[in-house]
N, C-alpha and C. Protein backbone atom coordinates (compact mmCIF):
# COMPACT_ATOMS: atom_id res chain seq x y z
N UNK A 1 -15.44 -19.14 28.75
CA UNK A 1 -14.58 -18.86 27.62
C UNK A 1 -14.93 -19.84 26.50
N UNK A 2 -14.81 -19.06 25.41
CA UNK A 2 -15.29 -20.48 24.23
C UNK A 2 -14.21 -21.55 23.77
N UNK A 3 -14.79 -22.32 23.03
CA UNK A 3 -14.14 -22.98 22.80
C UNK A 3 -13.42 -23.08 21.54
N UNK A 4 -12.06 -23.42 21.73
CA UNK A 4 -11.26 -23.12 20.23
C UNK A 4 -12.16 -23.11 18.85
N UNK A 5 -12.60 -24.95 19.27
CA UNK A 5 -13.66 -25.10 18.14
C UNK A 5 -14.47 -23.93 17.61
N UNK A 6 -15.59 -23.44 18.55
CA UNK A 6 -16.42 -22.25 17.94
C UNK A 6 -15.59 -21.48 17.73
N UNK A 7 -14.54 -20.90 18.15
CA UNK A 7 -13.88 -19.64 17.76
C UNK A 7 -13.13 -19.81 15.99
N UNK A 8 -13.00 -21.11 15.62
CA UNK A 8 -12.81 -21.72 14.45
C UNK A 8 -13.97 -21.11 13.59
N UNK A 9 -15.07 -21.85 14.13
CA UNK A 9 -16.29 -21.77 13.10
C UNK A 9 -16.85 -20.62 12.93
N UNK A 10 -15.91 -19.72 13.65
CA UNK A 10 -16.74 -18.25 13.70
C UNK A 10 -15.57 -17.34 12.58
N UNK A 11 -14.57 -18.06 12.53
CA UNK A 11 -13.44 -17.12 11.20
C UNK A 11 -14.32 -17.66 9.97
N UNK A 12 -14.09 -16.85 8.84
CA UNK A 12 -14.81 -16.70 7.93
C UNK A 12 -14.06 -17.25 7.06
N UNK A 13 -12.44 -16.56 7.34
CA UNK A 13 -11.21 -17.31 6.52
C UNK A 13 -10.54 -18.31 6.65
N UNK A 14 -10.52 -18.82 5.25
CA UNK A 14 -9.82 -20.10 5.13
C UNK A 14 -8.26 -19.98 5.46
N UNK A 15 -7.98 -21.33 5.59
CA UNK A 15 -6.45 -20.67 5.81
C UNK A 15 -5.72 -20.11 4.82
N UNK A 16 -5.69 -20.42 3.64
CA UNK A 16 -5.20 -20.01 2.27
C UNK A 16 -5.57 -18.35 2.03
N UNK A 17 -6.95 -18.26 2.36
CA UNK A 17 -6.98 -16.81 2.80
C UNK A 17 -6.49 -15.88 3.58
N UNK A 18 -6.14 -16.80 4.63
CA UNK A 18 -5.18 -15.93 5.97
C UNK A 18 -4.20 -15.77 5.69
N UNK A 19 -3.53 -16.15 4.42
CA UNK A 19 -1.87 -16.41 3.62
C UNK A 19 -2.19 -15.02 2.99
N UNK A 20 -3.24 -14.23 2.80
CA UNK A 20 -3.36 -12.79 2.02
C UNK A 20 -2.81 -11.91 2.97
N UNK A 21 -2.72 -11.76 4.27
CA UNK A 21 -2.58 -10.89 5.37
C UNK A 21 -1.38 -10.65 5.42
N UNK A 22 0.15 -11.66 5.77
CA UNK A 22 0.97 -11.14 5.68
C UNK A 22 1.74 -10.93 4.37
N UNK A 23 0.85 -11.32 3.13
CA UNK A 23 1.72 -10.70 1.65
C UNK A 23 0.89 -9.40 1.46
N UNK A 24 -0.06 -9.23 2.34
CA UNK A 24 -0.41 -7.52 1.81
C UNK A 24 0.70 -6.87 3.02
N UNK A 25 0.89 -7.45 3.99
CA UNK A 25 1.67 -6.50 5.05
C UNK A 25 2.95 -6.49 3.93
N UNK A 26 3.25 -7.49 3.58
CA UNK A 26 4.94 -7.40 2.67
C UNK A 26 4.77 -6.48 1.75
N UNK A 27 3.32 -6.14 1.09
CA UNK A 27 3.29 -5.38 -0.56
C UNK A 27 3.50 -4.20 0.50
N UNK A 28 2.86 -3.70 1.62
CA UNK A 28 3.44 -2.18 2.43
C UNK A 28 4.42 -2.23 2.46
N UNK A 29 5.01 -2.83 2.59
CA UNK A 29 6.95 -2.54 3.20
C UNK A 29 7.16 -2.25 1.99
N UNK A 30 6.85 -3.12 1.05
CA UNK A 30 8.06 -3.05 -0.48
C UNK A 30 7.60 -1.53 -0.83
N UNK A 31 6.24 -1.01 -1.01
CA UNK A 31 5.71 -0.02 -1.25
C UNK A 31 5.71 1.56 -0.60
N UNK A 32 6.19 1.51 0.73
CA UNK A 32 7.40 1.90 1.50
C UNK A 32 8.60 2.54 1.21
N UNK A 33 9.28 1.85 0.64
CA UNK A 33 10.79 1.54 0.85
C UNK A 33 10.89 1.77 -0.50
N UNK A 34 9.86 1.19 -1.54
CA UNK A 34 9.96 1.85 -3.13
C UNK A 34 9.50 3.18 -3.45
N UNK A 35 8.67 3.86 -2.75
CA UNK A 35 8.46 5.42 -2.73
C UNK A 35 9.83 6.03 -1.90
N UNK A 36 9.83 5.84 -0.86
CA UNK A 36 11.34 6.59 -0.31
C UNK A 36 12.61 6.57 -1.46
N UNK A 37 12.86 5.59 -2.07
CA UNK A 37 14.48 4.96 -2.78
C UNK A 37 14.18 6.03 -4.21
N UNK A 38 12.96 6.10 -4.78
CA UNK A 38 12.64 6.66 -5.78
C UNK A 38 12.64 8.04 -5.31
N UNK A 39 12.09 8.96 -4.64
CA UNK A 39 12.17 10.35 -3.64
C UNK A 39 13.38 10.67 -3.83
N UNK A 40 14.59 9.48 -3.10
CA UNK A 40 16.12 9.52 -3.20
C UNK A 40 16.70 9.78 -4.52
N UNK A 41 15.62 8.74 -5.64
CA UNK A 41 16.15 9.21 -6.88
C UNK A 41 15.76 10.38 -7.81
N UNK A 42 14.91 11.00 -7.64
CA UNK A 42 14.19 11.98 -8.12
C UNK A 42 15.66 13.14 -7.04
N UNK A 43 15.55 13.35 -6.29
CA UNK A 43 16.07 14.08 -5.54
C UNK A 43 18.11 14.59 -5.82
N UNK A 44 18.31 13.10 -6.21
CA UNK A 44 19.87 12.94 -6.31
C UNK A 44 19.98 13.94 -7.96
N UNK A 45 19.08 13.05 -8.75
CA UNK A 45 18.84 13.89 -9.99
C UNK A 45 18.47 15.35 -10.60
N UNK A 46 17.67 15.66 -9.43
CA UNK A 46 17.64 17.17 -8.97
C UNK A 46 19.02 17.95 -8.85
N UNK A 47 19.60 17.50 -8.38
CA UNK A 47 21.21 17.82 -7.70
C UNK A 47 22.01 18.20 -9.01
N UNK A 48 22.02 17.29 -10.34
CA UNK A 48 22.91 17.39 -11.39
C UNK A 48 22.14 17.80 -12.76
N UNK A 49 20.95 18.17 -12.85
CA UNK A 49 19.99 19.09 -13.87
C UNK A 49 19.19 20.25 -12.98
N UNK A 50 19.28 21.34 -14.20
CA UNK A 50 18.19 22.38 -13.78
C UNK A 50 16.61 21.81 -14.30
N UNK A 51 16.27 22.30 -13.07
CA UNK A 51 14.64 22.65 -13.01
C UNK A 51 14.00 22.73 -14.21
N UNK A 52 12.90 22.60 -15.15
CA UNK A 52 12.41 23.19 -15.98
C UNK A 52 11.76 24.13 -15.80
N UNK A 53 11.34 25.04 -16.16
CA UNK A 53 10.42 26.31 -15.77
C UNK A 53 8.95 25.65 -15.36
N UNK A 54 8.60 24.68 -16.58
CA UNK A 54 7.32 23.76 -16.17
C UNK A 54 7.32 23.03 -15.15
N UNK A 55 8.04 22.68 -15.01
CA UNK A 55 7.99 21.68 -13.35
C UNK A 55 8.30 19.89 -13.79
N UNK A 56 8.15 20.10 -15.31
CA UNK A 56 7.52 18.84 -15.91
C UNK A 56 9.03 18.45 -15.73
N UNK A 57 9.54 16.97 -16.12
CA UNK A 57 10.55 16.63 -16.13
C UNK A 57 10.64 16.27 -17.84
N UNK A 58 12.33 16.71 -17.85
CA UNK A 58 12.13 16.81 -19.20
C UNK A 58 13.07 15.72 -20.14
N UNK A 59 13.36 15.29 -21.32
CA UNK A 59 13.91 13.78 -21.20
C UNK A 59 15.31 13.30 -20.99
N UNK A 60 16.04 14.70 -20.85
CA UNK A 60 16.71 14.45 -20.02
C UNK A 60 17.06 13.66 -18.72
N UNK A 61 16.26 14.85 -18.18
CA UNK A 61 16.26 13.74 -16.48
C UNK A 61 15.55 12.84 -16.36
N UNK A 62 14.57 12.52 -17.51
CA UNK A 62 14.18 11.07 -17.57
C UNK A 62 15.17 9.77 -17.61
N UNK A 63 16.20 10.37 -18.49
CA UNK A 63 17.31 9.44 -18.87
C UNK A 63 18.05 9.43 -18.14
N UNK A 64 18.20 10.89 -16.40
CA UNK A 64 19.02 10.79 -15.44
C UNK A 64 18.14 9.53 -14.83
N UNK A 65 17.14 9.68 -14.68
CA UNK A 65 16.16 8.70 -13.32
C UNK A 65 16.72 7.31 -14.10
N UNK A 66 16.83 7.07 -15.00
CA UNK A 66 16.75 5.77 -15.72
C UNK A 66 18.16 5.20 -15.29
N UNK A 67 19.08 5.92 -14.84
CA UNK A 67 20.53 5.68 -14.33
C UNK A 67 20.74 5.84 -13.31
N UNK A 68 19.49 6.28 -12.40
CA UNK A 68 19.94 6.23 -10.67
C UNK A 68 19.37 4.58 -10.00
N UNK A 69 20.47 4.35 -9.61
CA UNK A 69 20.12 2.95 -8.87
C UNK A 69 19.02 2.95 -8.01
N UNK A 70 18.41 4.04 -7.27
CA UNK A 70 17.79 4.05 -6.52
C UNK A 70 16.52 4.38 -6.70
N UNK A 71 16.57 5.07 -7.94
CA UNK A 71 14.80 5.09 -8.44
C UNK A 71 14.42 4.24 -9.49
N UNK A 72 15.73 3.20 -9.91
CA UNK A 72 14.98 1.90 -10.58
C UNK A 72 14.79 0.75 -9.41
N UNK A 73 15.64 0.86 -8.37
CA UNK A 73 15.39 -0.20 -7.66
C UNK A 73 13.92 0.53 -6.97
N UNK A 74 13.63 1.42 -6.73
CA UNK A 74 12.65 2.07 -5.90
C UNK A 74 11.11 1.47 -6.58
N UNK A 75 11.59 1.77 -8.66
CA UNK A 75 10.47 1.42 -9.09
C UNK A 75 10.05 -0.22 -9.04
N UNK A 76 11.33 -1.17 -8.67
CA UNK A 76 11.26 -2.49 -8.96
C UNK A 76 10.29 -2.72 -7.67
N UNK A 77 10.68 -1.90 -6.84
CA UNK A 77 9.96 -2.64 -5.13
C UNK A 77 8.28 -1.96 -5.76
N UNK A 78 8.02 -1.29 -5.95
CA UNK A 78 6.47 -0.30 -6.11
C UNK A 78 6.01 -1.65 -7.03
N UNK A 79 6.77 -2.13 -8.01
CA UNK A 79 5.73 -2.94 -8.94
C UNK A 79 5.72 -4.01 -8.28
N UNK A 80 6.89 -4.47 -7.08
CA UNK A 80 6.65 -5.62 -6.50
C UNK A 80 5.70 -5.76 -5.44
N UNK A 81 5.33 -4.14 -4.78
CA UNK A 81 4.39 -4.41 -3.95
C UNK A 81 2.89 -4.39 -4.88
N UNK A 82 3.11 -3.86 -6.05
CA UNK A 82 1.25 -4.14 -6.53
C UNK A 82 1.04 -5.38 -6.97
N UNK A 83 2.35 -6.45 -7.08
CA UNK A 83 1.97 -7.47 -7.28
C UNK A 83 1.85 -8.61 -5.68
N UNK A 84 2.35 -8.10 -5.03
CA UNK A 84 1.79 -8.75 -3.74
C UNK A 84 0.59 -8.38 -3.44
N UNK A 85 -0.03 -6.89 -3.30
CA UNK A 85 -1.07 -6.72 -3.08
C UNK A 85 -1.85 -7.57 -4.10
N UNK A 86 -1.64 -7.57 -5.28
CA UNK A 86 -2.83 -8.18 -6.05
C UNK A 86 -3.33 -9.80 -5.77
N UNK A 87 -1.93 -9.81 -5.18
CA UNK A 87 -1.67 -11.37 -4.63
C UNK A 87 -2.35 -11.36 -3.31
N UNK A 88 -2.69 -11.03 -2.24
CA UNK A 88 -3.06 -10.88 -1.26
C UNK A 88 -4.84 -10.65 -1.56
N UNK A 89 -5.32 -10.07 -2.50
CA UNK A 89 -6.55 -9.78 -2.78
C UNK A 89 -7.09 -11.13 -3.56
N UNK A 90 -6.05 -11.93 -4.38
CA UNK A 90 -6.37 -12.92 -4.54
C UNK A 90 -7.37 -13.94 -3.47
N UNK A 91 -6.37 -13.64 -2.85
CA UNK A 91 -6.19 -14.33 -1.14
C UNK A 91 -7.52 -14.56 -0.09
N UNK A 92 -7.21 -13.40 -0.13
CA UNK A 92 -8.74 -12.84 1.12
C UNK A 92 -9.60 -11.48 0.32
N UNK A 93 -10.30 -11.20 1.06
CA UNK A 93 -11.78 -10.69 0.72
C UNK A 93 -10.75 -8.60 1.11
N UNK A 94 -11.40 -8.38 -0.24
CA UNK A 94 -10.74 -6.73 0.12
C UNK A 94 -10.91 -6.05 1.53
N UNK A 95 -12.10 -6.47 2.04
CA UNK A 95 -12.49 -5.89 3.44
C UNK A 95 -11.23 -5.84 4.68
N UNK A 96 -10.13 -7.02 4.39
CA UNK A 96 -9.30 -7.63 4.99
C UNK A 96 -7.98 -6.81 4.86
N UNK A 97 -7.68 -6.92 3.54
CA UNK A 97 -6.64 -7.14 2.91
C UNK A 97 -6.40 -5.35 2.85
N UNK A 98 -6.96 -4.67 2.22
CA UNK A 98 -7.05 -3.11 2.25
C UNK A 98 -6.89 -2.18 3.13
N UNK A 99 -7.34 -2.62 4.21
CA UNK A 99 -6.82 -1.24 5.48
C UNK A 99 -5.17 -1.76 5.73
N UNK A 100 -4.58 -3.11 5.28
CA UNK A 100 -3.06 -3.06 5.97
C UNK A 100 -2.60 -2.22 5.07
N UNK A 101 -3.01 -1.66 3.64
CA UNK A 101 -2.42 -0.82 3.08
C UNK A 101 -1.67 0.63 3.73
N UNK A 102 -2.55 0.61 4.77
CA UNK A 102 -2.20 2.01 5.87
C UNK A 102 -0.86 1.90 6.64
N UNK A 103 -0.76 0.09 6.63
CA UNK A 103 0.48 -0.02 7.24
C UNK A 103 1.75 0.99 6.25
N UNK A 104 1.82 1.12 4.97
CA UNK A 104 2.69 1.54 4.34
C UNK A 104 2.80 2.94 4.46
N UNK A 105 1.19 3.71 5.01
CA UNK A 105 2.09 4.83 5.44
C UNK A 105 2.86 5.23 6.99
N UNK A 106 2.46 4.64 7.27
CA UNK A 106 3.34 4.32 8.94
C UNK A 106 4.98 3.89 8.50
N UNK A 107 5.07 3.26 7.83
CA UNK A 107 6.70 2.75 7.57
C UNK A 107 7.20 3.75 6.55
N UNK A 108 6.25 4.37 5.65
CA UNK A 108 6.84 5.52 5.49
C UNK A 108 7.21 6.79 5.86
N UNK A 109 6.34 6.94 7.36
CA UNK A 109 6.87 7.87 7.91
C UNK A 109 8.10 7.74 8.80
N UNK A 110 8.06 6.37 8.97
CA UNK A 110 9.42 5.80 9.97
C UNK A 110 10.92 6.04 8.84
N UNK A 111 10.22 5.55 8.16
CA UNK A 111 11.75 5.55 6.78
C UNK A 111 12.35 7.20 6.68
N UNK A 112 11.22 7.76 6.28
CA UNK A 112 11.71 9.15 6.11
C UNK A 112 12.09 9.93 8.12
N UNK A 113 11.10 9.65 8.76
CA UNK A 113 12.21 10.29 10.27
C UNK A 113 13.38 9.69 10.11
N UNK A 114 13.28 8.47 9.62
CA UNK A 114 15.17 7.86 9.93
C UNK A 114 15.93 8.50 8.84
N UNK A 115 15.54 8.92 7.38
CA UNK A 115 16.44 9.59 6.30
C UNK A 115 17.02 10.69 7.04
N UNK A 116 16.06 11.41 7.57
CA UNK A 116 15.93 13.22 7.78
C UNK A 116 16.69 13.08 9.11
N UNK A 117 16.75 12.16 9.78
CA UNK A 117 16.97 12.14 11.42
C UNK A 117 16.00 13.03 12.24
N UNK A 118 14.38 13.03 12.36
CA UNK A 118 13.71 13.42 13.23
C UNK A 118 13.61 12.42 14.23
N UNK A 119 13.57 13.01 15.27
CA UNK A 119 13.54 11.83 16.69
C UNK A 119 11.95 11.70 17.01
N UNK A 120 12.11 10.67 17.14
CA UNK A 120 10.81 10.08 17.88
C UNK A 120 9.74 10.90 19.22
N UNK A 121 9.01 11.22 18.85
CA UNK A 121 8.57 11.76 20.47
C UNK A 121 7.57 11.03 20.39
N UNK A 122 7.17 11.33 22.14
CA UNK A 122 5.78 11.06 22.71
C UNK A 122 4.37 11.28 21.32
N UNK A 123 4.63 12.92 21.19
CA UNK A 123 3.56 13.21 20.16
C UNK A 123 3.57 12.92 19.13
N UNK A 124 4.69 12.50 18.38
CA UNK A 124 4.90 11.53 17.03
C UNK A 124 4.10 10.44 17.66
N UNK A 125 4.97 9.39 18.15
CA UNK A 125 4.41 7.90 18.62
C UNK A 125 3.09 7.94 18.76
N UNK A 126 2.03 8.37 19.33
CA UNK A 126 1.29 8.17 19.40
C UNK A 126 0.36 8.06 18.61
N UNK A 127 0.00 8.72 17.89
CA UNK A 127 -1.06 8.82 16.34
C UNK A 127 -0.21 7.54 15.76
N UNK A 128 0.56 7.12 15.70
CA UNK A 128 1.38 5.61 14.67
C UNK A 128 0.96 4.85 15.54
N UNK A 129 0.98 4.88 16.82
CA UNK A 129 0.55 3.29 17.77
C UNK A 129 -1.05 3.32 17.82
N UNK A 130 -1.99 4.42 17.72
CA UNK A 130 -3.23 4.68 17.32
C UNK A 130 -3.14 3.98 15.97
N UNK A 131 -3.25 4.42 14.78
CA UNK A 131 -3.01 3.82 13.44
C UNK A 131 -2.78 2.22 13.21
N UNK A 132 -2.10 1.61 14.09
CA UNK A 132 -1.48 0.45 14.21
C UNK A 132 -2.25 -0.75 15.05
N UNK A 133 -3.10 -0.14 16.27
CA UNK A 133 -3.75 -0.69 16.83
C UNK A 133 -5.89 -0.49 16.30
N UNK A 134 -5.61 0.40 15.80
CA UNK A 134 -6.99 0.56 14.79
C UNK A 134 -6.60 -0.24 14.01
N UNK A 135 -5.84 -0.62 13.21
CA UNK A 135 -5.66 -1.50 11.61
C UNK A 135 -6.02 -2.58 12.15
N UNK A 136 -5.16 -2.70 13.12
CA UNK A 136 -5.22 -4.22 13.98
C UNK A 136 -6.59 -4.72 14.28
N UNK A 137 -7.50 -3.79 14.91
CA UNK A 137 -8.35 -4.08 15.28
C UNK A 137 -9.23 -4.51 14.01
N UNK A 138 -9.69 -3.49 12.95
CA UNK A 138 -10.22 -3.77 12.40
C UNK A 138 -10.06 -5.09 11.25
N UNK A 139 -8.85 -5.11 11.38
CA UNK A 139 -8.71 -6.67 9.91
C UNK A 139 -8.98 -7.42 11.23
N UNK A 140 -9.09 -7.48 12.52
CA UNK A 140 -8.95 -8.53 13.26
C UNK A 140 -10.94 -8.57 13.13
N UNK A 141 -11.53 -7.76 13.21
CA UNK A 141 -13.05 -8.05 13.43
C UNK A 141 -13.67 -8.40 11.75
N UNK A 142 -12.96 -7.53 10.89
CA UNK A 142 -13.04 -8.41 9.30
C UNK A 142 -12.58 -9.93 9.04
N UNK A 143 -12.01 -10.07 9.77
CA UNK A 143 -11.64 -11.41 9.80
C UNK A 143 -12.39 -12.52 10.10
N UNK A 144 -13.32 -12.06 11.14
CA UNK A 144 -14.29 -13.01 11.76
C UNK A 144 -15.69 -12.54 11.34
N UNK A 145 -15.70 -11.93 10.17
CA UNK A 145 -17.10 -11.16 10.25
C UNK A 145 -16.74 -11.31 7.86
N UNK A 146 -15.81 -10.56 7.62
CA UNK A 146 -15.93 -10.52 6.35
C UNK A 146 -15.92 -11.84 5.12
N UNK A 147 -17.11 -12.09 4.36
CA UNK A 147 -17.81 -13.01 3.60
C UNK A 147 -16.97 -12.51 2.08
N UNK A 148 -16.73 -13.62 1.11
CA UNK A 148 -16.42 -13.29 -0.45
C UNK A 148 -17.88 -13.21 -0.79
N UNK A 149 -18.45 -12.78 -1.94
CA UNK A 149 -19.35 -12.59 -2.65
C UNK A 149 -18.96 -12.52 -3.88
N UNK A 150 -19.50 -13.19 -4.72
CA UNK A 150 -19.62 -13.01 -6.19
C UNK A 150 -20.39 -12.05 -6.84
N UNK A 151 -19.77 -11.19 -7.86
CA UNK A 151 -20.61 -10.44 -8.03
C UNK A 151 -21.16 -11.07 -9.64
N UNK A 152 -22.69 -10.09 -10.15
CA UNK A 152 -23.05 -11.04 -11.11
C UNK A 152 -22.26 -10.12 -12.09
N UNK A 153 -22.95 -10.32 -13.61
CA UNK A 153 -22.44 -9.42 -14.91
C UNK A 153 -22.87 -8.19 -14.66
N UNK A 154 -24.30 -8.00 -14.32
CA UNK A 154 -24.95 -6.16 -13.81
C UNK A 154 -24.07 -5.45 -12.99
N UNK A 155 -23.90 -6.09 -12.24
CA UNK A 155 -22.96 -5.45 -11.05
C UNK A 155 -21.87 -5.04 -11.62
N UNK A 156 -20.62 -5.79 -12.52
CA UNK A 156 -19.62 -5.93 -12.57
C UNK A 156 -19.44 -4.72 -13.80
N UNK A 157 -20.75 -4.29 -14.39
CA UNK A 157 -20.60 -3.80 -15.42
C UNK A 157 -21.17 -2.72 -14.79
N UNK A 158 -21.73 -2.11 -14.13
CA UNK A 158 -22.35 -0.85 -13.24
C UNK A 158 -21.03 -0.55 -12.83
N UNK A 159 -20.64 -1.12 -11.92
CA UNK A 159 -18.85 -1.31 -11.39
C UNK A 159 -17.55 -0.13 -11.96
N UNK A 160 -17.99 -0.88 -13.59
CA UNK A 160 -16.77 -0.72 -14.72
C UNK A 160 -17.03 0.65 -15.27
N UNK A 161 -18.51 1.03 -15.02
CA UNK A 161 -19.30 2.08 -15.55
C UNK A 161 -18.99 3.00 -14.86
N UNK A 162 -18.78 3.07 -13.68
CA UNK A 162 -18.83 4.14 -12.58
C UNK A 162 -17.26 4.44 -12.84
N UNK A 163 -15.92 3.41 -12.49
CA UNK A 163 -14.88 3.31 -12.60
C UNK A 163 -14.34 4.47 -13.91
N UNK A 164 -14.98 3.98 -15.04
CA UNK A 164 -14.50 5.13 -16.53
C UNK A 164 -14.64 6.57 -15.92
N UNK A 165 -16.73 6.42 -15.57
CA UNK A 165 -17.00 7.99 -15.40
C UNK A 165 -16.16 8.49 -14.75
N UNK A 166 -15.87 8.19 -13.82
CA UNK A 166 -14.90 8.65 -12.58
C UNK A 166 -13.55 9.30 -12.84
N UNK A 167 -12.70 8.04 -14.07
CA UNK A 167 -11.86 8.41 -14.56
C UNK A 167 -11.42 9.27 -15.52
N UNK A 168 -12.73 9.81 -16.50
CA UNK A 168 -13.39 10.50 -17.28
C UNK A 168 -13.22 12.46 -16.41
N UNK A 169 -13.57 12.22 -15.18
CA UNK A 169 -14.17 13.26 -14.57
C UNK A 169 -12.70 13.41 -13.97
N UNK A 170 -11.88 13.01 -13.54
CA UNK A 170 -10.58 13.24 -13.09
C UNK A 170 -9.45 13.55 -13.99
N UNK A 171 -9.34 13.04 -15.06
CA UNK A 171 -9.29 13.25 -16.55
C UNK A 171 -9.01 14.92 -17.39
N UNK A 172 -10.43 15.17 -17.01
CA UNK A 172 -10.56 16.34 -17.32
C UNK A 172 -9.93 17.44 -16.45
């Protein structure tokens, strides 16, 4: 069996980096729990305006959402989890930090069986304890394996280039 020591010298992350892991697990929860509360508020608001024919929401029920407690608190948690995540990427190396994002849809499916009251089965559970033990695995082998890199100006600007087109092409 090795020794603590090598098993040290073989993490890649610092400890300050290992401080990214559980504030990206926190940006899932908040991110979670701020899509469900907002759903709640979109939904409650549904209840006391008609539909538009467009689908679009119109500024009306803009000004309903703006008065439901639950889709401003919904939106407060969503901006609080992109600022943990951003905080967490600070942290550690994206390789790491990015698949716990998956954790948030697992707790969102738990949030909503518990809204709706679907019960748990065998065939639910399983694909979530799959999901959960893959995440696991993998930030656990990124962990001991994933390097920061700097990127230069070419890169960063190839990067930024691709990013527009992309957005350009989705856009349309």
């Amino acid at each position: 069996m090795p020794a603590l020591s090598e098993i040290s010298n073989q993490i890649s992350l610092t400890p300050l980096a290992a401080i990214g892991i559980p504030i990206a697990l926190v940006g899932s929860v908040f991110l979670a729990v701020g899509a469900q509360l907002q759903h709640r508020g979109v939904a409650q608001m549904d209840r006391y305006s008609a539909p538009s024919a467009s689908g679009a929401l119109s500024l009306g029920q803009i000004l309903l959402l703006l008065r439901r407690p639950s889709w401003l608190f919904g939106t407060l948690m969503l901006g609080l989890a992109v600022v943990f995540q951003l905080t967490s990427l600070s942290l550690a190396p994206i390789l790491v930090v990015q698949p716990l994002g998956a954790v948030a849809l697992i707790i969102t499916w738990l949030v909503n069986a518990r809204v709706t009251g679907v019960k748990l089965t065998r065939a639910t559970t399983r694909p979530i304890i799959f999901c959960v033990v893959g995440v696991g695995l993998f930030v656990t082998i990124a962990t001991f394996t994933a390097k920061s890199k700097e990127i230069t100006q070419t890169e960063l600007v190839i990067i930024l280039s691709l990013l527009a087109a992309i957005t350009v092409i989705f856009a349309l």
